[in-house]
C-alpha atoms as a PDB file:
ATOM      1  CA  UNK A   1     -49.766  18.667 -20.941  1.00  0.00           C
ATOM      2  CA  UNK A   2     -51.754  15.524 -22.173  1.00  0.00           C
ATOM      3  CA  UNK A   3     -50.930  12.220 -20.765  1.00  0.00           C
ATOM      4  CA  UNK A   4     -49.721  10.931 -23.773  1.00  0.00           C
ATOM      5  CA  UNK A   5     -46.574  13.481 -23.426  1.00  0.00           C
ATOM      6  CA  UNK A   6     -46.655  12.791 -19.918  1.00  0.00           C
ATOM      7  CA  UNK A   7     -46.171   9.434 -20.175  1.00  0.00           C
ATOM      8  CA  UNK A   8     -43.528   9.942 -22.772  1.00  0.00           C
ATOM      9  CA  UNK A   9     -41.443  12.255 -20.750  1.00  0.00           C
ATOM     10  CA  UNK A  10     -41.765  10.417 -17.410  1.00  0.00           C
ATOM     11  CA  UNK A  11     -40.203   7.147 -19.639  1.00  0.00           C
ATOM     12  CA  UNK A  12     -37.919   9.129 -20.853  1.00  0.00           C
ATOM     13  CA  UNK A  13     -36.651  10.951 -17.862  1.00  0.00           C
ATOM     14  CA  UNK A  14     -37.104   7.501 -15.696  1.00  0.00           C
ATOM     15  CA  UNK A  15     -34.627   5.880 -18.360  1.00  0.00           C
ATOM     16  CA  UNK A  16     -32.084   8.697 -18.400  1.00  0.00           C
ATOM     17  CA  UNK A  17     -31.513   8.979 -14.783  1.00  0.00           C
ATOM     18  CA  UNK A  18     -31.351   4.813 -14.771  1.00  0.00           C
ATOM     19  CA  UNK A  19     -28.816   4.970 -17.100  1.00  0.00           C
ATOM     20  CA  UNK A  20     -26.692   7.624 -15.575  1.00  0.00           C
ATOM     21  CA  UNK A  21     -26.567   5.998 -12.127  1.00  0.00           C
ATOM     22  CA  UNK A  22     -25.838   2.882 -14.069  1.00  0.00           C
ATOM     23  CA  UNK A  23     -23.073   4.582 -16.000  1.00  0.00           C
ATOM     24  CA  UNK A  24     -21.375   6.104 -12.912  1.00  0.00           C
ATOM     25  CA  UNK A  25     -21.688   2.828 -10.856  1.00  0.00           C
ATOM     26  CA  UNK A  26     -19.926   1.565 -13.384  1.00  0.00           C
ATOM     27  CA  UNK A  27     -17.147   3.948 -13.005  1.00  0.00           C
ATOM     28  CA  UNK A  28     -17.310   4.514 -16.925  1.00  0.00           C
ATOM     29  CA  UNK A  29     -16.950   8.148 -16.524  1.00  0.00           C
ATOM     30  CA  UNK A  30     -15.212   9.836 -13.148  1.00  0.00           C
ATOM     31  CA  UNK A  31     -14.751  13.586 -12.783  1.00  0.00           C
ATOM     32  CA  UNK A  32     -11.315  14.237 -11.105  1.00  0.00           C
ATOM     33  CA  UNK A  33      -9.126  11.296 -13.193  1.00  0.00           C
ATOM     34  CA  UNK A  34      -6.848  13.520 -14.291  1.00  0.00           C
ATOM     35  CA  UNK A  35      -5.503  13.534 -11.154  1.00  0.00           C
ATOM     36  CA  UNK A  36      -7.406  17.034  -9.677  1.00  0.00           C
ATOM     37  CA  UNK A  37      -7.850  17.259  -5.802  1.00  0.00           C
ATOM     38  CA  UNK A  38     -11.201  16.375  -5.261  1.00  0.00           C
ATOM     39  CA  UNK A  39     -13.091  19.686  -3.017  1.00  0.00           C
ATOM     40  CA  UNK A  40     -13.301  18.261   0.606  1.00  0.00           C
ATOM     41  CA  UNK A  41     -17.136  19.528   0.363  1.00  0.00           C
ATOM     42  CA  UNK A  42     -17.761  16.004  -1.734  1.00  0.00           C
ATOM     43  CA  UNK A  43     -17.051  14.096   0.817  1.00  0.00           C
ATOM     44  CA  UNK A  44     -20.081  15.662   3.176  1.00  0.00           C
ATOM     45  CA  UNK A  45     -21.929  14.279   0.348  1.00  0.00           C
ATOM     46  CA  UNK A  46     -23.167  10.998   1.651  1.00  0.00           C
ATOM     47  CA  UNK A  47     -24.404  12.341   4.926  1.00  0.00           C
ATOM     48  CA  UNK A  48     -26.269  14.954   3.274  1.00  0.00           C
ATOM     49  CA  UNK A  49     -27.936  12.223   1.601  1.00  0.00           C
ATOM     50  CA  UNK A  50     -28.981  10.884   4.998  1.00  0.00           C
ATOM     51  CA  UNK A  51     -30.249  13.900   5.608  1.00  0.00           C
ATOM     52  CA  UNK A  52     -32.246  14.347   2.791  1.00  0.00           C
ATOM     53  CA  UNK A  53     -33.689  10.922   2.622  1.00  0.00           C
ATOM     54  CA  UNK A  54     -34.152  11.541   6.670  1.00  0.00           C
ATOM     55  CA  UNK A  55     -36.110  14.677   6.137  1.00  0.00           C
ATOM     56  CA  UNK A  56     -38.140  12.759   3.062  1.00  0.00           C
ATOM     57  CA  UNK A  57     -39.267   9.938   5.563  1.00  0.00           C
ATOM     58  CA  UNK A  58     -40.582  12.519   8.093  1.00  0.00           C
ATOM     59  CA  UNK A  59     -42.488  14.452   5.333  1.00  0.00           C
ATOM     60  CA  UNK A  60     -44.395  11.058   3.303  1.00  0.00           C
ATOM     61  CA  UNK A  61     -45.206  10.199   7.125  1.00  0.00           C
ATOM     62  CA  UNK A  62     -46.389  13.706   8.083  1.00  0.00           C
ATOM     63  CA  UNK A  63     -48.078  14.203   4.391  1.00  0.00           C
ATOM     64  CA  UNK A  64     -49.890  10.647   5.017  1.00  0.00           C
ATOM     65  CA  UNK A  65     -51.478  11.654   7.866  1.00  0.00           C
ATOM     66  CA  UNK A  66     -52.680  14.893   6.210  1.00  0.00           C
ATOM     67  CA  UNK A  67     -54.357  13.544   3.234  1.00  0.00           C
ATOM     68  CA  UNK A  68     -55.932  10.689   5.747  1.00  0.00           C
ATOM     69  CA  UNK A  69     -57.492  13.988   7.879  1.00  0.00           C
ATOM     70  CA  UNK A  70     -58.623  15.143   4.246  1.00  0.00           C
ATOM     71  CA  UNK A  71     -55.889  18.354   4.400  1.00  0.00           C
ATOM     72  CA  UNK A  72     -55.120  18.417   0.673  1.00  0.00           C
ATOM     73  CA  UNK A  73     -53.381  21.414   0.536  1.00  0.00           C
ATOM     74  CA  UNK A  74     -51.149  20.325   3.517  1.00  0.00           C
ATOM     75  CA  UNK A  75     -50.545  16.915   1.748  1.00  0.00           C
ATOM     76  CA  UNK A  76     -49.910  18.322  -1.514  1.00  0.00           C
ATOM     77  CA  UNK A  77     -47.199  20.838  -0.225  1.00  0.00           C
ATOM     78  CA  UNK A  78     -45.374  17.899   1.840  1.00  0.00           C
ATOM     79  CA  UNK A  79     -45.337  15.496  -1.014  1.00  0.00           C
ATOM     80  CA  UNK A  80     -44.265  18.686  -2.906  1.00  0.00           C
ATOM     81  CA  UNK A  81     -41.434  19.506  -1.011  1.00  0.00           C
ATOM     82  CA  UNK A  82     -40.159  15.434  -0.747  1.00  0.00           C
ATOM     83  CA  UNK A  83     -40.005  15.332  -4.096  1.00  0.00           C
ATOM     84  CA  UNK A  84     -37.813  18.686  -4.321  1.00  0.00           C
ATOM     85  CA  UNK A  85     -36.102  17.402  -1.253  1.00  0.00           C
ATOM     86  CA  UNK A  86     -35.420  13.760  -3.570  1.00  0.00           C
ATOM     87  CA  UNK A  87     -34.432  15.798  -6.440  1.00  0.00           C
ATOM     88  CA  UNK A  88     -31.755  17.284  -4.874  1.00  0.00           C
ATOM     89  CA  UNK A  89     -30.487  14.088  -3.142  1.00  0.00           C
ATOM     90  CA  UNK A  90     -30.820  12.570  -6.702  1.00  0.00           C
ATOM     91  CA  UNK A  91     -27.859  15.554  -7.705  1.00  0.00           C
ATOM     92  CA  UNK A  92     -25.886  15.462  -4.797  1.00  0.00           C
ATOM     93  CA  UNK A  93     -25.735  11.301  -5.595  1.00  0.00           C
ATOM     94  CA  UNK A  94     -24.477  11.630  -9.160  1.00  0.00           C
ATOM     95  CA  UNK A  95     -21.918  14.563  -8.220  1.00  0.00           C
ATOM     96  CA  UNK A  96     -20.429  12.018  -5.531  1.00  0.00           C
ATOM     97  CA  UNK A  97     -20.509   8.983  -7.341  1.00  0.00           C
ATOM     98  CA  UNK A  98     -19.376  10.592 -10.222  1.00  0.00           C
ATOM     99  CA  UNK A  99     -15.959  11.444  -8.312  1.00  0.00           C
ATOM    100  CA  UNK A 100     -14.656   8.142  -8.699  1.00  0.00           C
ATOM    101  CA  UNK A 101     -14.326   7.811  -4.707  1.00  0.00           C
ATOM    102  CA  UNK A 102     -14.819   4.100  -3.163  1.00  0.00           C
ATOM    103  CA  UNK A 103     -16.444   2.950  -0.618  1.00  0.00           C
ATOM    104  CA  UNK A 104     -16.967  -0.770   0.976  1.00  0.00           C
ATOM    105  CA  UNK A 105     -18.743  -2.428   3.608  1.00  0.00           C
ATOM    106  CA  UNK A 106     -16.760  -4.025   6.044  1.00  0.00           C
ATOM    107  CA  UNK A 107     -18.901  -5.084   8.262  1.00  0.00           C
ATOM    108  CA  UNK A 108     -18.491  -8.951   8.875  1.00  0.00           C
ATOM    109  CA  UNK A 109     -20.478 -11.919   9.462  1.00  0.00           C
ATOM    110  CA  UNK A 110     -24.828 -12.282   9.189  1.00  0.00           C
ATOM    111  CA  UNK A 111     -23.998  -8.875   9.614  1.00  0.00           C
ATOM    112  CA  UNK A 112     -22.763  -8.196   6.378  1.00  0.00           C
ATOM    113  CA  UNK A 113     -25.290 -10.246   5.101  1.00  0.00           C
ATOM    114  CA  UNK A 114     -27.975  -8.047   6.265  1.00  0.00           C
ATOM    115  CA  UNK A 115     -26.372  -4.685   5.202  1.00  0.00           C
ATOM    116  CA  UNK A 116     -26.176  -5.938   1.021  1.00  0.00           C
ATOM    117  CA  UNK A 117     -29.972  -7.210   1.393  1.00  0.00           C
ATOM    118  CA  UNK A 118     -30.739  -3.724   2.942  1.00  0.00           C
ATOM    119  CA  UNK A 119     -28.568  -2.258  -0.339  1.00  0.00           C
ATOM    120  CA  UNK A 120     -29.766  -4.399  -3.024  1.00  0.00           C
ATOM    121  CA  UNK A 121     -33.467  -3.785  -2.081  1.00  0.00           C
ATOM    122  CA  UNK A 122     -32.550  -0.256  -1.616  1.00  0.00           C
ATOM    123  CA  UNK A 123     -31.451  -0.070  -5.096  1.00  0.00           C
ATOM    124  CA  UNK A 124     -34.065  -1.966  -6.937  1.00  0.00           C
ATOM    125  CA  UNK A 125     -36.548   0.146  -5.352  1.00  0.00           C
ATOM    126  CA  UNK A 126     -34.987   3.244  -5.865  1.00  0.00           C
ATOM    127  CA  UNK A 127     -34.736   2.414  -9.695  1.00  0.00           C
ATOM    128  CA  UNK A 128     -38.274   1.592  -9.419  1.00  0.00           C
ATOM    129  CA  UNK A 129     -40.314   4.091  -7.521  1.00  0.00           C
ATOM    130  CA  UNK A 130     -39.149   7.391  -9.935  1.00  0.00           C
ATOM    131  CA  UNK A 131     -41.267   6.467 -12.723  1.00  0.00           C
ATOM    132  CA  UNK A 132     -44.123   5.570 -10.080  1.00  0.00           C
ATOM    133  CA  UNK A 133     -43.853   9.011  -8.094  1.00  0.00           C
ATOM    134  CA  UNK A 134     -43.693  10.510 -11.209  1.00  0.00           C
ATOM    135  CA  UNK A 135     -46.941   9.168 -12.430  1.00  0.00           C
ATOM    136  CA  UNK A 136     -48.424   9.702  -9.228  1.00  0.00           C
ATOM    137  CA  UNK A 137     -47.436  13.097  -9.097  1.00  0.00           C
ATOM    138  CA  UNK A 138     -48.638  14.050 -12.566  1.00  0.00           C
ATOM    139  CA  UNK A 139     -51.903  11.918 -11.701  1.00  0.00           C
ATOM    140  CA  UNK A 140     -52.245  13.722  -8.361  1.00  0.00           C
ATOM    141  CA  UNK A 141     -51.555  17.660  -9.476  1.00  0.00           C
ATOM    142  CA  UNK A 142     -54.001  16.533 -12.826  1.00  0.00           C
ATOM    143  CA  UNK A 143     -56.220  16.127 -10.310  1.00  0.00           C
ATOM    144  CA  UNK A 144     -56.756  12.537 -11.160  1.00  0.00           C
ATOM    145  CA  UNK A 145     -57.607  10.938  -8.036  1.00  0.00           C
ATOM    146  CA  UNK A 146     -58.474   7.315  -8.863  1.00  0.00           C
ATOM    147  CA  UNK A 147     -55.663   7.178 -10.916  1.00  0.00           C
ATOM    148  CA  UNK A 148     -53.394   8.831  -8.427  1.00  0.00           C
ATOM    149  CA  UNK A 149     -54.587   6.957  -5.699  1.00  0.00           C
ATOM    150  CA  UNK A 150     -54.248   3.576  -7.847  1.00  0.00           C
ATOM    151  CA  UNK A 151     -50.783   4.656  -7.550  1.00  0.00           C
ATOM    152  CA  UNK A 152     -49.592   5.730  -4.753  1.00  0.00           C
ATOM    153  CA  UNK A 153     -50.533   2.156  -3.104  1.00  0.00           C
ATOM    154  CA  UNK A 154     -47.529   1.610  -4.636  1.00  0.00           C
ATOM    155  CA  UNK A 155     -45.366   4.498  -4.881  1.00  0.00           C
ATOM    156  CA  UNK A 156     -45.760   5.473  -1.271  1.00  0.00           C
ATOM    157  CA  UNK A 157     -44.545   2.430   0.694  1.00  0.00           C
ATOM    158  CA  UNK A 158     -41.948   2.248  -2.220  1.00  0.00           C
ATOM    159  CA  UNK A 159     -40.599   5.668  -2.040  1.00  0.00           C
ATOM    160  CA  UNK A 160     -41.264   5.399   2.146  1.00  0.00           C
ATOM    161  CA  UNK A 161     -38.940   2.178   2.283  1.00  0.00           C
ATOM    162  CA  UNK A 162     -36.334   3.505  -0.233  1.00  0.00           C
ATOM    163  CA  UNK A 163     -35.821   6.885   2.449  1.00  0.00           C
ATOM    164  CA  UNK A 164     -35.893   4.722   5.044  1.00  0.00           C
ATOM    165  CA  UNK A 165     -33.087   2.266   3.797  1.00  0.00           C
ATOM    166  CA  UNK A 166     -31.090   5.125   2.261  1.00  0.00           C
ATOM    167  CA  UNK A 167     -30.588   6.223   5.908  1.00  0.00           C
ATOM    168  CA  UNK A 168     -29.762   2.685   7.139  1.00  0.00           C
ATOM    169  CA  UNK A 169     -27.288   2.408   4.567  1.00  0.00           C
ATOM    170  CA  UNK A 170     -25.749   5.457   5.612  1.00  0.00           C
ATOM    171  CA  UNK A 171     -25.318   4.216   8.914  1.00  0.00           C
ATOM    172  CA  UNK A 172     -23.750   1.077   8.655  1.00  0.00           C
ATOM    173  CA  UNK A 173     -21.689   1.916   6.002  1.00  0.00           C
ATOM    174  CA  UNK A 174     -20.363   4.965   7.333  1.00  0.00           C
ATOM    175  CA  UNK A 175     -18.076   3.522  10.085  1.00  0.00           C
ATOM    176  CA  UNK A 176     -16.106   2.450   6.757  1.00  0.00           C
ATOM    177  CA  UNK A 177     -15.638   5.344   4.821  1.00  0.00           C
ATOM    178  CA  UNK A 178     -11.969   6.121   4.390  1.00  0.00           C
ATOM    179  CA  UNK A 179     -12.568   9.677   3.846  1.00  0.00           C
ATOM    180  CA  UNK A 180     -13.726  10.790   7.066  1.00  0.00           C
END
């Protein structure tokens, strides 16, 4: 693969996945509308997200510390195994949120403030750090290094941040779920 296509396909990819999460946030398209019981296994969805993103924050750490002892292999397989790890949270996202189902904070007070700065950062970030771990990944396995190290100054607190915040979200929204 040259990095022409590369770059092609991680746009295009990047932009496809924005637009879905935008689309389903929007509630443009819900599975289940017609009125179908939604399986109770969808609503162990969000803490399986937790989870995931849980697991993901323990692996960038662990994989940091790998590549700083000069372990490539070690590093590679970590990083490897976050990204499966983020790929699958990415699935287990849209099949929830494309259900339809609600949810709200109610927390109250600074509170509450604190929770939607947590979210909308979350979100931003989350948008943004695909294309970069994408890049870095294809810089990294290329074997790239300056270019994949260029990177991942950026991609790695990003994508660090963006696990870590998924679980905080988790948390403080979770007292308000109605489906539990």
């Amino acid at each position: 693969m040259n990095d022409k296509f590369a770059f092609r396909l991680i746009t295009v990819v990047s932009i496809v996945v924005f637009l879905v999460v935008c689309v389903l946030q929007a509630k443009v398209f819900t599975l289940f509308s017609d009125g179908t019981v939604i399986p109770s296994w969808v609503f162990f969805l969000p803490r399986l997200n937790a989870i995931i993103n849980g697991t993901c924050t323990v692996l960038l750490i662990i994989s940091f510390y790998q590549i700083k002892k000069g372990n490539v292999k070690a590093h590679k397989s970590l990083n490897i195994t976050a990204f499966v790890l983020s790929s699958l949270f990415l699935v287990s996202y849209i099949i929830f949120h494309a259900t339809g189902i609600q949810t709200s904070y109610g927390g109250q007070g600074t509170i509450r403030y604190i929770y939607y700065f947590i979210l909308i950062t979350h979100i931003i970030l989350a948008a943004v750090v695909l294309p970069l771990v994408l890049f870095s990944f294809y810089s990294g396995l290329s074997m790239k290094i300056a270019r994949h190290r260029r990177l991942v100054r950026w991609s790695y607190p990003i994508w660090l941040y963006v696990t870590i915040t998924g679980v905080v979200v988790y948390i403080m929204i979770s007292p308000y779920y109605t489906f539990n």
